[in-house]
Protein backbone atom coordinates (compact mmCIF):
# COMPACT_ATOMS: atom_id res chain seq x y z
CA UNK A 1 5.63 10.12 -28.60
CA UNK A 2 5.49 12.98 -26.39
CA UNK A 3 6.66 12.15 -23.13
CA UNK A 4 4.85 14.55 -21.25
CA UNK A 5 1.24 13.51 -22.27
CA UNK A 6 0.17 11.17 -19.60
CA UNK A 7 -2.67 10.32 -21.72
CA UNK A 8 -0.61 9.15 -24.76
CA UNK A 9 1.83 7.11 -22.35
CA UNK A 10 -1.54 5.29 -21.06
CA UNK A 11 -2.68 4.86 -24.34
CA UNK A 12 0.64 3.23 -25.26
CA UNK A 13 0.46 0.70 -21.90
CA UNK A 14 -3.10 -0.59 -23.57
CA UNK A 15 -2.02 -0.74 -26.77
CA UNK A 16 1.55 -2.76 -25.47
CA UNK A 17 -0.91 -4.99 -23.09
CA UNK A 18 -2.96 -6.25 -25.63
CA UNK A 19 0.00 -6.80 -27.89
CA UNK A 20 2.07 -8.90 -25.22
CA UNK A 21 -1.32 -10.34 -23.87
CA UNK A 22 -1.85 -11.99 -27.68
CA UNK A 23 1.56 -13.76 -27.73
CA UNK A 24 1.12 -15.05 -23.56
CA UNK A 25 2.46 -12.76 -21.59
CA UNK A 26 0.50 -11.03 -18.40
CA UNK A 27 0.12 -7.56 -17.37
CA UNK A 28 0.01 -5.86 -14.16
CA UNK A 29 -0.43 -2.45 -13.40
CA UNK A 30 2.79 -0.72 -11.02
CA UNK A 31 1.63 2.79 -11.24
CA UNK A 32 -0.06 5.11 -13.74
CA UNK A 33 2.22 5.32 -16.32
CA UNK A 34 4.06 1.39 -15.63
CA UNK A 35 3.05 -1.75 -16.20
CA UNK A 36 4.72 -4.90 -14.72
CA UNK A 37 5.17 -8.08 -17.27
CA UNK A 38 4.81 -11.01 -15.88
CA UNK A 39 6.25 -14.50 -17.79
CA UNK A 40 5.84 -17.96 -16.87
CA UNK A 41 3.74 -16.21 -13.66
CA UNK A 42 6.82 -14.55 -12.26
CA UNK A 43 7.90 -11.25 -12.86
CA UNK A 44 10.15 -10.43 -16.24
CA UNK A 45 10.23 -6.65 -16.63
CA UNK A 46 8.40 -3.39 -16.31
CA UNK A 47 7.61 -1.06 -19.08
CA UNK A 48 6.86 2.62 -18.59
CA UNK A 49 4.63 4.86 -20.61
CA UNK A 50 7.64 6.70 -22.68
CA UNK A 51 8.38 3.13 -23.96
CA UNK A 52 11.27 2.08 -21.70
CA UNK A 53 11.84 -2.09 -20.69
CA UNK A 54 13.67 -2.25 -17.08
CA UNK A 55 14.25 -5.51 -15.45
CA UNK A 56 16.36 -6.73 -12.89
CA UNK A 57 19.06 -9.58 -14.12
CA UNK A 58 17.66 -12.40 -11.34
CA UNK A 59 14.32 -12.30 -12.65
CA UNK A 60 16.20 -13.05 -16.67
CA UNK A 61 18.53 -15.81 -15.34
CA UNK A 62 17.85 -18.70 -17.99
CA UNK A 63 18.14 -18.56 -21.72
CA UNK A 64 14.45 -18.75 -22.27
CA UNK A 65 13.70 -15.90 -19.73
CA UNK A 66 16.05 -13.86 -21.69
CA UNK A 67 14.27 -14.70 -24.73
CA UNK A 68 10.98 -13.76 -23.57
CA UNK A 69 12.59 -10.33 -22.73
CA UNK A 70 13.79 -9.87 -26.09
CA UNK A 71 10.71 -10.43 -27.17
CA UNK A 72 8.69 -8.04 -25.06
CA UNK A 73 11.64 -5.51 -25.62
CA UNK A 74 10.46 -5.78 -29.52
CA UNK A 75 6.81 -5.40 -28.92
CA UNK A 76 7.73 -2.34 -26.90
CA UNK A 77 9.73 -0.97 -29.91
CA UNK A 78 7.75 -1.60 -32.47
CA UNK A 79 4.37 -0.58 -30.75
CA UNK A 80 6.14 2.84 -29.61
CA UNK A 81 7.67 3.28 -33.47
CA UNK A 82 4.20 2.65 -35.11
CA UNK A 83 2.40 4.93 -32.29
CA UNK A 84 4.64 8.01 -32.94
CA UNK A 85 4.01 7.65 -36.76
CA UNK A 86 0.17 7.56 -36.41
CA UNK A 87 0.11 10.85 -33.58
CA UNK A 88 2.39 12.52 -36.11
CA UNK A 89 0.54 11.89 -39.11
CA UNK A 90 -1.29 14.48 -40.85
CA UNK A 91 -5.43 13.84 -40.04
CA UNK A 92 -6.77 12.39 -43.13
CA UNK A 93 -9.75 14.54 -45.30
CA UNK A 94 -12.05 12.22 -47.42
CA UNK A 95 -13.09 14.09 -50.45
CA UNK A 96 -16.48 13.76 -52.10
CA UNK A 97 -19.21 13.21 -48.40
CA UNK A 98 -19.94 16.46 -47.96
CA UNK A 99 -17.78 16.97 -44.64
């Protein structure tokens, strides 16, 4: 993804929200281009718009809590891998409607 295009980066935050907000986490967001995830209602992590997980290691003190990262830090990955692909795919042309 480029990292430069503030609208791709928000595009990526919705698309990541609505993935993490289907398995139970909650979203929050820090600033334009961040988005705070919150687990068990306390906070987890924070992922920015280039696709990067931060998180502080008292807020991932218990083996679930670390789970639950791992598990956001996947969503993040594969949401970010399957986002490139589609920006840097060629536009498709349907054949035969006249366009």
């Amino acid at each position: 993804m480029n990292n430069s295009n503030t609208g791709q980066q928000l595009r990526y935050l919705e698309e990541i929200s609505i993935s993490l907000h289907r398995v139970g986490f909650e979203t929050k967001s820090l600033e334009d281009c961040e988005r705070s995830i919150l687990w068990n209602n306390a906070p987890l992590c924070r992922i920015t718009g280039r696709g990067s997980v931060f998180y502080r290691r008292e807020d991932v003190d218990t083996p679930q809590a670390e789970d639950a990262l791992y598990r956001v830090e996947d969503i993040a990955a594969k949401t970010l891998e399957y986002m490139t692909t589609m920006e840097s795919a060629p536009q498709l042309k349907a054949s035969g409607t006249g366009w």
